[in-house]
N, C-alpha and C. Protein backbone atom coordinates (compact mmCIF):
# COMPACT_ATOMS: atom_id res chain seq x y z
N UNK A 1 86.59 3.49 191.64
CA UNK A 1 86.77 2.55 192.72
C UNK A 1 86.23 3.19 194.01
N UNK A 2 85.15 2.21 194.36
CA UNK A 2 84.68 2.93 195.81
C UNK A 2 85.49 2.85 197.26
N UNK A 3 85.05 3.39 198.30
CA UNK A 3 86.04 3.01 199.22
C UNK A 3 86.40 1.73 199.68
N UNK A 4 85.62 1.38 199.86
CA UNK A 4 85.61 -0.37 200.25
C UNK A 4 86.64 -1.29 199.63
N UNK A 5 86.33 -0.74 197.79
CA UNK A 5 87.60 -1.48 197.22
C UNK A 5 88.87 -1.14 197.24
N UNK A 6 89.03 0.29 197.71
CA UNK A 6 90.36 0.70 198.19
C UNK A 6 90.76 -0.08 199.37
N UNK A 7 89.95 0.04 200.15
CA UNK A 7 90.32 -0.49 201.97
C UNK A 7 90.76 -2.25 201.31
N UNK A 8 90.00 -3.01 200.67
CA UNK A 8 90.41 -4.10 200.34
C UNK A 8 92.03 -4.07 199.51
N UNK A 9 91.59 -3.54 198.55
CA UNK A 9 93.23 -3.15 197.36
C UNK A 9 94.14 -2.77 198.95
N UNK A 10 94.07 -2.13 199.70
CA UNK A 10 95.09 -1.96 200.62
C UNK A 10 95.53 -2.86 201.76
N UNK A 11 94.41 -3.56 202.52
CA UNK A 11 94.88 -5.07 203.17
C UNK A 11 95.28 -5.67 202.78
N UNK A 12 95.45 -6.14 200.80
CA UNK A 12 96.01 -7.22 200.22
C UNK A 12 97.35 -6.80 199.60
N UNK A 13 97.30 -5.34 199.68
CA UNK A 13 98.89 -4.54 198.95
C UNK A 13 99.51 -5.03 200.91
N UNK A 14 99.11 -4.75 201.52
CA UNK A 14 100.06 -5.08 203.15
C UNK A 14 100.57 -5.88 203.35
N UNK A 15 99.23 -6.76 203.44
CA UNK A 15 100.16 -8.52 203.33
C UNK A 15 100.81 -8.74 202.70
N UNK A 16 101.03 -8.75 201.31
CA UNK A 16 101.70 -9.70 200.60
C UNK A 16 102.96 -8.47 200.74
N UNK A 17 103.25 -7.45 201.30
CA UNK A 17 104.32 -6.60 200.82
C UNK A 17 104.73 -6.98 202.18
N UNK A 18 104.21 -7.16 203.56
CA UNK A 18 104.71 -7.40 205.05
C UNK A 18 105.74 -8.54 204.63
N UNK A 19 105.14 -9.85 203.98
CA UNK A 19 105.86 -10.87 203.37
C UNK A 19 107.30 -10.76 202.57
N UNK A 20 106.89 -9.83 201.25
CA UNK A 20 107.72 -9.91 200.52
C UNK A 20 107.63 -8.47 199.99
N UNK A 21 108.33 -7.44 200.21
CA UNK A 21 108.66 -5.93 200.25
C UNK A 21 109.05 -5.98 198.55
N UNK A 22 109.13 -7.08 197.94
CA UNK A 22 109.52 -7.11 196.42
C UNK A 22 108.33 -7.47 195.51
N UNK A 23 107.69 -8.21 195.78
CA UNK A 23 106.91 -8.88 195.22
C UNK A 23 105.88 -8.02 194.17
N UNK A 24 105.70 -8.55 193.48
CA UNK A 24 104.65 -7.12 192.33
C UNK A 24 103.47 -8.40 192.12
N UNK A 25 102.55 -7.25 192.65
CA UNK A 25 101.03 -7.62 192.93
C UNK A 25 100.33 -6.63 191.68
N UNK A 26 99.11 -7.37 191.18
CA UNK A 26 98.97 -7.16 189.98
C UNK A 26 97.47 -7.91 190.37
N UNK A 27 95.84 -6.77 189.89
CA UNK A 27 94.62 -7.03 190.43
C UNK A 27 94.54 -7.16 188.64
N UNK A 28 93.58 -8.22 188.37
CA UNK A 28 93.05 -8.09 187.31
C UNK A 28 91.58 -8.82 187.52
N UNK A 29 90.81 -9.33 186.22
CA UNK A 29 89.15 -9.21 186.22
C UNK A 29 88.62 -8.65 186.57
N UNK A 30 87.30 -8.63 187.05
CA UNK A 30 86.34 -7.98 187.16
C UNK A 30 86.74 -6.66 187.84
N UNK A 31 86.88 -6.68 188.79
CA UNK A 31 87.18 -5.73 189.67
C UNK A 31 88.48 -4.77 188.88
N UNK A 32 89.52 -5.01 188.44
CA UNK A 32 90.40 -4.43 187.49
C UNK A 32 89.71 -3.63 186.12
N UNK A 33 88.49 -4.24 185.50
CA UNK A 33 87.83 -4.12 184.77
C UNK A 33 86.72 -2.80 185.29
N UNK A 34 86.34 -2.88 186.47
CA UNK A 34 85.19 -2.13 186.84
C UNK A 34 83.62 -2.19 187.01
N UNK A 35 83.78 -3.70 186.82
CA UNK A 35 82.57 -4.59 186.28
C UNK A 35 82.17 -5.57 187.25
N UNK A 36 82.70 -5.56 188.19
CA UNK A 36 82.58 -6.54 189.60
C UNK A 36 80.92 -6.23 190.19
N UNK A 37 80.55 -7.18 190.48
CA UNK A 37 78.98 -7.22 191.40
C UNK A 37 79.67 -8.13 192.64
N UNK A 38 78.32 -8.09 192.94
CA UNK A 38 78.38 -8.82 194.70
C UNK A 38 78.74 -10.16 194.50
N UNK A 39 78.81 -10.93 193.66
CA UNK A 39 79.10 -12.02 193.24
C UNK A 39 80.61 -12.49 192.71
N UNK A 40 81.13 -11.46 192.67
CA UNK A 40 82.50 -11.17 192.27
C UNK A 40 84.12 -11.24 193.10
N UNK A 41 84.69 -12.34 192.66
CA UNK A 41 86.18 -12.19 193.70
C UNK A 41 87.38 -11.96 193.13
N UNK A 42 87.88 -11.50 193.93
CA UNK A 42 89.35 -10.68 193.61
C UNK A 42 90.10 -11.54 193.23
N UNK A 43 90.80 -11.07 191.65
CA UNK A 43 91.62 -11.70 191.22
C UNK A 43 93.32 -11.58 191.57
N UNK A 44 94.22 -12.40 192.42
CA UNK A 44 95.43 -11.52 192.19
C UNK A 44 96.26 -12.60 191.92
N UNK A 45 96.95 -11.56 191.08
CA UNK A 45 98.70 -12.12 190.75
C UNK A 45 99.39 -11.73 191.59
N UNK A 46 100.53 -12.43 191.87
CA UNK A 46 101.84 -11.67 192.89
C UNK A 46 102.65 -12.88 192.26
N UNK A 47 103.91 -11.87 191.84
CA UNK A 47 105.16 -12.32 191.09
C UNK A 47 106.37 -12.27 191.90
N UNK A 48 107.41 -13.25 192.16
CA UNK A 48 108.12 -13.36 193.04
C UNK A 48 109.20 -13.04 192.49
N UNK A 49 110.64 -12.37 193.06
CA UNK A 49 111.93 -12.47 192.86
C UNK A 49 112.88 -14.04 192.95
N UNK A 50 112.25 -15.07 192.56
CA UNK A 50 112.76 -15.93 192.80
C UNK A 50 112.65 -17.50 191.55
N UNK A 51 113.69 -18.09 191.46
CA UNK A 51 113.69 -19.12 190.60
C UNK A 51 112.66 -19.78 190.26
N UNK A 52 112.33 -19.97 191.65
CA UNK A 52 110.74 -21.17 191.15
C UNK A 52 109.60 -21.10 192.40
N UNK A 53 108.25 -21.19 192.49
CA UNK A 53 107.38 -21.27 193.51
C UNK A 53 107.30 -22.42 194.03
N UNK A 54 107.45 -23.03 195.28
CA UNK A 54 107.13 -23.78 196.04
C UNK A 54 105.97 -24.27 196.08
N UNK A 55 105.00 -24.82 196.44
CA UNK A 55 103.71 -25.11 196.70
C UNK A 55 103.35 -24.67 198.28
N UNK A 56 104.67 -24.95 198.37
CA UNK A 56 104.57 -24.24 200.54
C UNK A 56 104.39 -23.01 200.39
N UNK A 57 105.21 -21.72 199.23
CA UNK A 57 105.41 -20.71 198.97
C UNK A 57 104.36 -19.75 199.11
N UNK A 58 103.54 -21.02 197.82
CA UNK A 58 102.32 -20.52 197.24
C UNK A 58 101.07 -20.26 198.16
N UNK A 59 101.01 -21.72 198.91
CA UNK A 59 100.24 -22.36 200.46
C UNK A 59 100.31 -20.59 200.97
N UNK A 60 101.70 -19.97 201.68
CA UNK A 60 101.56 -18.90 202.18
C UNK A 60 100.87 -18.01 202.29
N UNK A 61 101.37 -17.27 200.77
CA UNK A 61 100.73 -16.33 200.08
C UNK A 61 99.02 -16.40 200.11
N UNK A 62 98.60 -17.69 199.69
CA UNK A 62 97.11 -18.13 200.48
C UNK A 62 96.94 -17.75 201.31
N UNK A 63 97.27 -18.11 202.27
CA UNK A 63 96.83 -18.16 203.87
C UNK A 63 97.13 -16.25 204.38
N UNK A 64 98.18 -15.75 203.83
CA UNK A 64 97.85 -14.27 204.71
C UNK A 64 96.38 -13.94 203.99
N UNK A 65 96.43 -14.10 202.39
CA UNK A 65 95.17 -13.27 201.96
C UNK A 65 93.81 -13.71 202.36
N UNK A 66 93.74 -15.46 202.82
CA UNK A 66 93.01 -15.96 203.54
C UNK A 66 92.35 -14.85 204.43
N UNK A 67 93.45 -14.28 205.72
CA UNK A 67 93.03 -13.21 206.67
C UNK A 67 92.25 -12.32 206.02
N UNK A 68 92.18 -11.65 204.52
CA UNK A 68 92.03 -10.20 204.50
C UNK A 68 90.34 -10.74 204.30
N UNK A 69 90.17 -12.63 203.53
CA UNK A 69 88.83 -12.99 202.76
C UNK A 69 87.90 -12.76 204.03
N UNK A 70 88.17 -13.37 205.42
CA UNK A 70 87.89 -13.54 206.69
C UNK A 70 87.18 -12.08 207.11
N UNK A 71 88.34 -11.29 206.85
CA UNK A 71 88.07 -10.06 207.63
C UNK A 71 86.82 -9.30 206.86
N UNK A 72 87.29 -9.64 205.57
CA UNK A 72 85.79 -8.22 204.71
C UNK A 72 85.00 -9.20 203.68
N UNK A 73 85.10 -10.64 204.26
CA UNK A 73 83.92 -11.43 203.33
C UNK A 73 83.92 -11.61 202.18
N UNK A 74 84.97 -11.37 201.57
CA UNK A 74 85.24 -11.10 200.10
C UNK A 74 86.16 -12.01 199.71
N UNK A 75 85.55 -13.01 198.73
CA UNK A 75 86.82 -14.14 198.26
C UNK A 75 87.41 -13.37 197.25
N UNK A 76 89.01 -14.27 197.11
CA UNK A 76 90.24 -13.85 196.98
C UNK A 76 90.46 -14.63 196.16
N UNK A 77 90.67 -15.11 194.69
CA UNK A 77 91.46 -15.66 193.94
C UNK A 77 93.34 -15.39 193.84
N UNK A 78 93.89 -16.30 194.43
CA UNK A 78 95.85 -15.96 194.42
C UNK A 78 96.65 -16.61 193.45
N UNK A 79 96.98 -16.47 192.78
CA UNK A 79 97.58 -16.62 191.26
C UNK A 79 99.62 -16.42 192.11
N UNK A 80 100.20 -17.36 192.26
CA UNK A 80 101.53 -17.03 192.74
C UNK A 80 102.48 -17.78 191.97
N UNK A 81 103.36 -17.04 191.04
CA UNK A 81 104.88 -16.83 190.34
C UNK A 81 106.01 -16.65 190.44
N UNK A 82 107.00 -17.24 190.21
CA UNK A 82 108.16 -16.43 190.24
C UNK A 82 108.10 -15.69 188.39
N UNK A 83 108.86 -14.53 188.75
CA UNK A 83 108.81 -13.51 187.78
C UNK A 83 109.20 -14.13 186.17
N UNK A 84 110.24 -15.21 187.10
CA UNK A 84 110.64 -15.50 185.66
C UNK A 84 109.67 -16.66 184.47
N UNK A 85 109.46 -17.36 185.48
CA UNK A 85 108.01 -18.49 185.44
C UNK A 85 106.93 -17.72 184.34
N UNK A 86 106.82 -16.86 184.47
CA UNK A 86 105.88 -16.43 184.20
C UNK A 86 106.35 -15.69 183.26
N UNK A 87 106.73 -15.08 183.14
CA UNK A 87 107.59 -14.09 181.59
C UNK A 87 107.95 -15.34 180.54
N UNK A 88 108.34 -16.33 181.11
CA UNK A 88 108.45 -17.21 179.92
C UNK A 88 107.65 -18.73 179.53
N UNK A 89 107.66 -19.20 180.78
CA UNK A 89 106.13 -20.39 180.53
C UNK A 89 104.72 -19.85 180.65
N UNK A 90 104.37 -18.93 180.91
CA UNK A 90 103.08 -18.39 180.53
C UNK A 90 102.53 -16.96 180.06
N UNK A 91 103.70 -17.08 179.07
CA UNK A 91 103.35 -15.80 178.57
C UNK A 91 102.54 -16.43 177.03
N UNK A 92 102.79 -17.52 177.17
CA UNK A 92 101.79 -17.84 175.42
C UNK A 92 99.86 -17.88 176.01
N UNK A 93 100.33 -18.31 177.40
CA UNK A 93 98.29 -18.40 177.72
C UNK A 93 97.76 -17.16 177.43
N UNK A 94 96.32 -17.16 177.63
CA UNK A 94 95.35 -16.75 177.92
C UNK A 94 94.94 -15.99 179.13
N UNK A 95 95.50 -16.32 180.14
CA UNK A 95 95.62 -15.65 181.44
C UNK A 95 96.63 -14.21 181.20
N UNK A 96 97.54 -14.90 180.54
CA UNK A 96 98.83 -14.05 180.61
C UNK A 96 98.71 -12.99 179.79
N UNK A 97 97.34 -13.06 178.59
CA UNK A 97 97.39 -11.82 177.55
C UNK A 97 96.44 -10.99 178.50
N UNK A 98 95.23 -11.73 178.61
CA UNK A 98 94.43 -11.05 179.81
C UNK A 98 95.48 -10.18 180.98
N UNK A 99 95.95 -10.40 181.58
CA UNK A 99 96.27 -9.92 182.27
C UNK A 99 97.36 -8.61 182.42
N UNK A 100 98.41 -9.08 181.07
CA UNK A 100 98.66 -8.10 180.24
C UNK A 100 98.29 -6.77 179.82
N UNK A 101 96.58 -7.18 179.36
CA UNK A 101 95.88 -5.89 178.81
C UNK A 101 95.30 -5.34 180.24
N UNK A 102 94.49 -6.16 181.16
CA UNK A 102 93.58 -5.44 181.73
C UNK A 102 94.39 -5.45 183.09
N UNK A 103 95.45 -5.61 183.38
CA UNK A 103 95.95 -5.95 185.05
C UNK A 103 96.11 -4.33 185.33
N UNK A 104 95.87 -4.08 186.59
CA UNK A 104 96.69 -3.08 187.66
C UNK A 104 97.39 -3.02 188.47
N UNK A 105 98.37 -3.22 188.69
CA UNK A 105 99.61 -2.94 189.32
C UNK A 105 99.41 -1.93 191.08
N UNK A 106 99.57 -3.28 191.88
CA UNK A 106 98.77 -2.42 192.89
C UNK A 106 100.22 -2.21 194.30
């Protein structure tokens, strides 16, 4: 990982932790993989301590990482869960094995 993708991995570990000091952020595709080109946007999960996601919740979580797309030009894919949501309605997808095998925990 070059610097750049650190400095990025670290504006998007801020935000979403300034937000929610609980939340488990989790980079997967390309960039998780090591395989990212210039054409390439950041995939993230962030899993919530909470019953269910809002759409306002979710809206949020958008909008800080919005700032980081702004700041270093780099689109942002935001994938937003509550923990439990996700351990049990999407753990049969395709996303969820993917992410499984190749995610990093950031």
């Amino acid at each position: 990982m070059n610097l750049k993708e650190k400095y990025i991995i670290g504006l998007i570990k801020s935000k979403i932790q300034k937000k929610n000091p609980d939340a488990d952020i989790i980079l997967f595709g390309s960039h998780a993989r090591g395989t990212a080109n210039q054409d390439s946007d950041w995939d993230i999960l962030i899993l919530l301590n909470t019953s269910n996601v809002s759409r306002k919740t979710e809206q949020e979580y958008r909008h800080e990482l919005f700032d980081v797309e702004l700041e270093t030009g780099e689109p942002i894919s935001t994938f937003v869960y509550s923990k439990t949501d996700w351990e049990t309605k999407h753990s049969v997808t395709p996303l969820y094995y993917n992410i499984s095998k190749e995610g990093i925990r950031i």
